[in-house]
Protein backbone atom coordinates (compact mmCIF):
# COMPACT_ATOMS: atom_id res chain seq x y z
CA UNK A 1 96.85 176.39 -60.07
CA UNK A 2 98.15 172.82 -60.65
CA UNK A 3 101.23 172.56 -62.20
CA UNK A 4 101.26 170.49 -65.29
CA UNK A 5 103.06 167.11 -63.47
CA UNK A 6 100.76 166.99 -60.80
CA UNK A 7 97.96 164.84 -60.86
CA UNK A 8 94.23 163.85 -58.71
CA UNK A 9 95.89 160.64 -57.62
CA UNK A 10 97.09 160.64 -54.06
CA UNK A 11 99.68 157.95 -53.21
CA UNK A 12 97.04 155.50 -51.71
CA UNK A 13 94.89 155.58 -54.51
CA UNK A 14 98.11 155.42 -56.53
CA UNK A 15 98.93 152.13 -54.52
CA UNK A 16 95.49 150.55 -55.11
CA UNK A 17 95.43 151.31 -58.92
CA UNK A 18 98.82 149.53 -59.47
CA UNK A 19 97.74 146.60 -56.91
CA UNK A 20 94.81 146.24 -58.83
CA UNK A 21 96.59 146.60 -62.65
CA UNK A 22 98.21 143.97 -61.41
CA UNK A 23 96.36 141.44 -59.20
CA UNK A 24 93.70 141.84 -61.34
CA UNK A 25 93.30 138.97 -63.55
CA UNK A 26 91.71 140.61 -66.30
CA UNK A 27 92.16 143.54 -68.93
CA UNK A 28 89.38 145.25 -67.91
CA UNK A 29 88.30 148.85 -68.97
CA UNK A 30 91.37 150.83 -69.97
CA UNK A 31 94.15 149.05 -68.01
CA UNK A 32 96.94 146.91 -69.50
CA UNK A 33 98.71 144.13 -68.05
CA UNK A 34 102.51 144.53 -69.71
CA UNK A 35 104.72 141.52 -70.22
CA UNK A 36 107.78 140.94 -68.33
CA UNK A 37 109.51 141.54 -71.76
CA UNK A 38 108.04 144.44 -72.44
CA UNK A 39 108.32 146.22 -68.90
CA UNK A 40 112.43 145.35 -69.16
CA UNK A 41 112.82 146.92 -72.74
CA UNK A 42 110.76 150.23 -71.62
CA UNK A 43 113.03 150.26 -68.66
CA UNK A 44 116.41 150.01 -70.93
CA UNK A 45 114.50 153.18 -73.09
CA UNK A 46 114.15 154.80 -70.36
CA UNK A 47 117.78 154.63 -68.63
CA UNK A 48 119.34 155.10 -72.13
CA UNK A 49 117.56 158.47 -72.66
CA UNK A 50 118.11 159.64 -68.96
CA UNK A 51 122.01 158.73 -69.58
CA UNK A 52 121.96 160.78 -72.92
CA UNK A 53 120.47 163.38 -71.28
CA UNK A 54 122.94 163.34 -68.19
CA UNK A 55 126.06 163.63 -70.66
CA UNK A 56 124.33 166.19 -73.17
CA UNK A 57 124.58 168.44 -69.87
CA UNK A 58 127.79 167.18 -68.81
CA UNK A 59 129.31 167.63 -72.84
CA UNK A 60 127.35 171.51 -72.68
CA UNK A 61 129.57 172.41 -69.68
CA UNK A 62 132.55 170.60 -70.90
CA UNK A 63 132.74 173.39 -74.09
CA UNK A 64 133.43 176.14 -72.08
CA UNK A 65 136.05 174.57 -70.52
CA UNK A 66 138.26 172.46 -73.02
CA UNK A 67 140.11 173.81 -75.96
CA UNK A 68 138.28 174.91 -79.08
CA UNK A 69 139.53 171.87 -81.21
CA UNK A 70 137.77 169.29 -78.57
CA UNK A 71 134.20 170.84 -78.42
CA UNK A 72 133.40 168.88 -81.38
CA UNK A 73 130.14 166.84 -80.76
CA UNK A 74 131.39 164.00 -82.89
CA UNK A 75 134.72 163.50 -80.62
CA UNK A 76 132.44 163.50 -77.51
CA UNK A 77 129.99 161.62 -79.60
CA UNK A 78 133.26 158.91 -80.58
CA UNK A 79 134.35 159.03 -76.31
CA UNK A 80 130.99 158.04 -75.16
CA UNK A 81 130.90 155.16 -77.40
CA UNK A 82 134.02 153.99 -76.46
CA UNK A 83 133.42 154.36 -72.86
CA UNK A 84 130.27 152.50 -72.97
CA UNK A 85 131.84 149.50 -74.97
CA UNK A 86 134.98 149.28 -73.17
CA UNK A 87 132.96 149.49 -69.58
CA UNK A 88 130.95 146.29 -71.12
CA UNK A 89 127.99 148.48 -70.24
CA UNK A 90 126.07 149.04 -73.73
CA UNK A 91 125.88 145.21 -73.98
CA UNK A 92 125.36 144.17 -70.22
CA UNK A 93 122.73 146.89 -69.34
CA UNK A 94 121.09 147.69 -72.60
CA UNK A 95 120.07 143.70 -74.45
CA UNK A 96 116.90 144.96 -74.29
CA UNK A 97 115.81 141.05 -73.11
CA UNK A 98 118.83 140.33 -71.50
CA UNK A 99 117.13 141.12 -67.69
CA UNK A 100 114.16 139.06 -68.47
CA UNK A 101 115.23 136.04 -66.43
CA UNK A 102 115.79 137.93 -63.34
CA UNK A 103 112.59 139.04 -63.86
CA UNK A 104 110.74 135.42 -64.41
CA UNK A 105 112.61 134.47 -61.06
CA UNK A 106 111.31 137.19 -59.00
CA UNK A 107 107.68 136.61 -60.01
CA UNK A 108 108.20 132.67 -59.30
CA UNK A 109 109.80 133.34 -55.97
CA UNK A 110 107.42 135.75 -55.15
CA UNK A 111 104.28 133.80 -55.83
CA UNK A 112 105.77 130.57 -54.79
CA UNK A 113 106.14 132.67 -51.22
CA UNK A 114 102.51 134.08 -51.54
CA UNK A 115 100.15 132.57 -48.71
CA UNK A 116 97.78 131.36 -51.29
CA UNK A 117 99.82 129.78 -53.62
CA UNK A 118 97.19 126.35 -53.96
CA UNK A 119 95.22 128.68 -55.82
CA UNK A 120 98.28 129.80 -58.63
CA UNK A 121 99.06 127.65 -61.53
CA UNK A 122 102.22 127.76 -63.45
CA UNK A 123 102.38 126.89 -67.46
CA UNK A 124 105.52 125.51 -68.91
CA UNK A 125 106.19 124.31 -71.94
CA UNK A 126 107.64 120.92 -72.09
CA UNK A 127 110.07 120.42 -74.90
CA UNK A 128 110.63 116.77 -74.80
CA UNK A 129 106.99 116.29 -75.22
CA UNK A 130 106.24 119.43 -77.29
CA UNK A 131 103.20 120.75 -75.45
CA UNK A 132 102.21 123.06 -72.81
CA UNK A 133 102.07 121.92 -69.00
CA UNK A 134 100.09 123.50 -65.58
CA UNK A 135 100.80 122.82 -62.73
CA UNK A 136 99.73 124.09 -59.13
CA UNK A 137 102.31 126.08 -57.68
CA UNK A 138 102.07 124.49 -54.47
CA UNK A 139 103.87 121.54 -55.82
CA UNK A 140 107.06 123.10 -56.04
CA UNK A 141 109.18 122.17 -53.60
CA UNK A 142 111.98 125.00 -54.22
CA UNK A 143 112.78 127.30 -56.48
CA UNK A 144 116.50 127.52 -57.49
CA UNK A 145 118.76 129.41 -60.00
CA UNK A 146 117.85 128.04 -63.13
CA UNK A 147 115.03 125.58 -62.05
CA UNK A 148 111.96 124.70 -60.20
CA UNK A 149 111.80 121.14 -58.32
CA UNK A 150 108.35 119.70 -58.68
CA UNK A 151 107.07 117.49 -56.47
CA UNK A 152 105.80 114.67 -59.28
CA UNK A 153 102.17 113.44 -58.48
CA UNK A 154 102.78 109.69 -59.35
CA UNK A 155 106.06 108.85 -58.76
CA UNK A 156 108.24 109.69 -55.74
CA UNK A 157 110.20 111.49 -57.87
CA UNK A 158 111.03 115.08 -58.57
CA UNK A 159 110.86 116.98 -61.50
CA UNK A 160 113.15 119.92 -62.45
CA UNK A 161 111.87 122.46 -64.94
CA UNK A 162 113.70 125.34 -66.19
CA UNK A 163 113.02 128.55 -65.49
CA UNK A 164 112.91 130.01 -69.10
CA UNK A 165 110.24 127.40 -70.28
CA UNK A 166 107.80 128.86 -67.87
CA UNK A 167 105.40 131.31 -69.73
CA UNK A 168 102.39 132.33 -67.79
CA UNK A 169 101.19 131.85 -64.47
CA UNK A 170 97.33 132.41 -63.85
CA UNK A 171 95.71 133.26 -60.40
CA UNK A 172 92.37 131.01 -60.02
CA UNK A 173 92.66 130.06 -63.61
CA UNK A 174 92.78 133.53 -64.69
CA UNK A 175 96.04 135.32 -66.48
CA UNK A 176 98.20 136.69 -63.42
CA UNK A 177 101.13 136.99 -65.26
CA UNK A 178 102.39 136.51 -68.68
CA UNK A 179 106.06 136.32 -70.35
């Protein structure tokens, strides 16, 4: 009898679903292409409720073992607080957006690496002229920190474009990816 965590799915099958939720270039059937956004703020859900669950066991052991006077949930409830702000880690770890640019230059580095990157576009919004620009991916020359350096197609110039201004890149003019 199957236990109620186990599932059809082996891991190849596994593999190909999640290559193909997101290679695939359209919503098709039942599948959902997240945001970058999105994915980071279900991540910081998830780590906040595994850490309250880690210290609710920790705190559960803790009562048989300190004084009477200190098993009070709302002095363990005041300790974790104050560990978490004076560690810096409620606001580093939990900004729900806070990891999205780590995330935009993983995608960019990893598709700017991608054999066939003539056939990726990037969007970017330009503020200076207050539209929305694609380019091929293959024009960037490098991909730094903050930026992208664009070969220009005119000039011999280059062109640097910040990283958070980029908001979708598309795969043979089809959505690939999507702040």
């Amino acid at each position: 009898m199957k236990k109620w965590y186990q599932s059809n799915i082996n891991t190849a099958d596994f593999r190909n679903l999640y290559k193909t939720q997101y290679l695939n270039t359209s919503q098709t059937g039942d599948m959902m292409i997240l945001r970058e956004q999105d994915k980071h703020f279900l991540w910081s859900i998830y780590s906040a409720v595994a850490i309250i669950m880690v210290w609710k066991g920790m705190w559960e052991g803790a009562y048989e073992v300190v004084p009477e006077f200190l098993a009070d949930p709302f002095i363990f409830l005041f300790l974790g607080f104050l560990m978490l702000t004076f560690s810096g880690l409620i606001f580093k770890e939990f900004d729900p957006l806070g990891g999205v640019e780590k995330s935009v230059q993983k995608i960019i580095n990893t598709v700017h690496n991608h054999p066939n990157k003539s056939k990726f576009q990037m969007k970017y919004y330009d503020k200076s002229q207050k539209k929305f620009f694609t380019i091929s991916v293959d024009k960037i020359i490098k991909v730094e920190k903050g930026a992208l350096v664009v070969r220009h197609d005119n000039k011999n110039q280059e062109l640097f474009i910040p990283i958070h201004r980029v908001s979708e890149i598309l795969y043979q003019g089809k959505e690939y990816w999507k702040l």
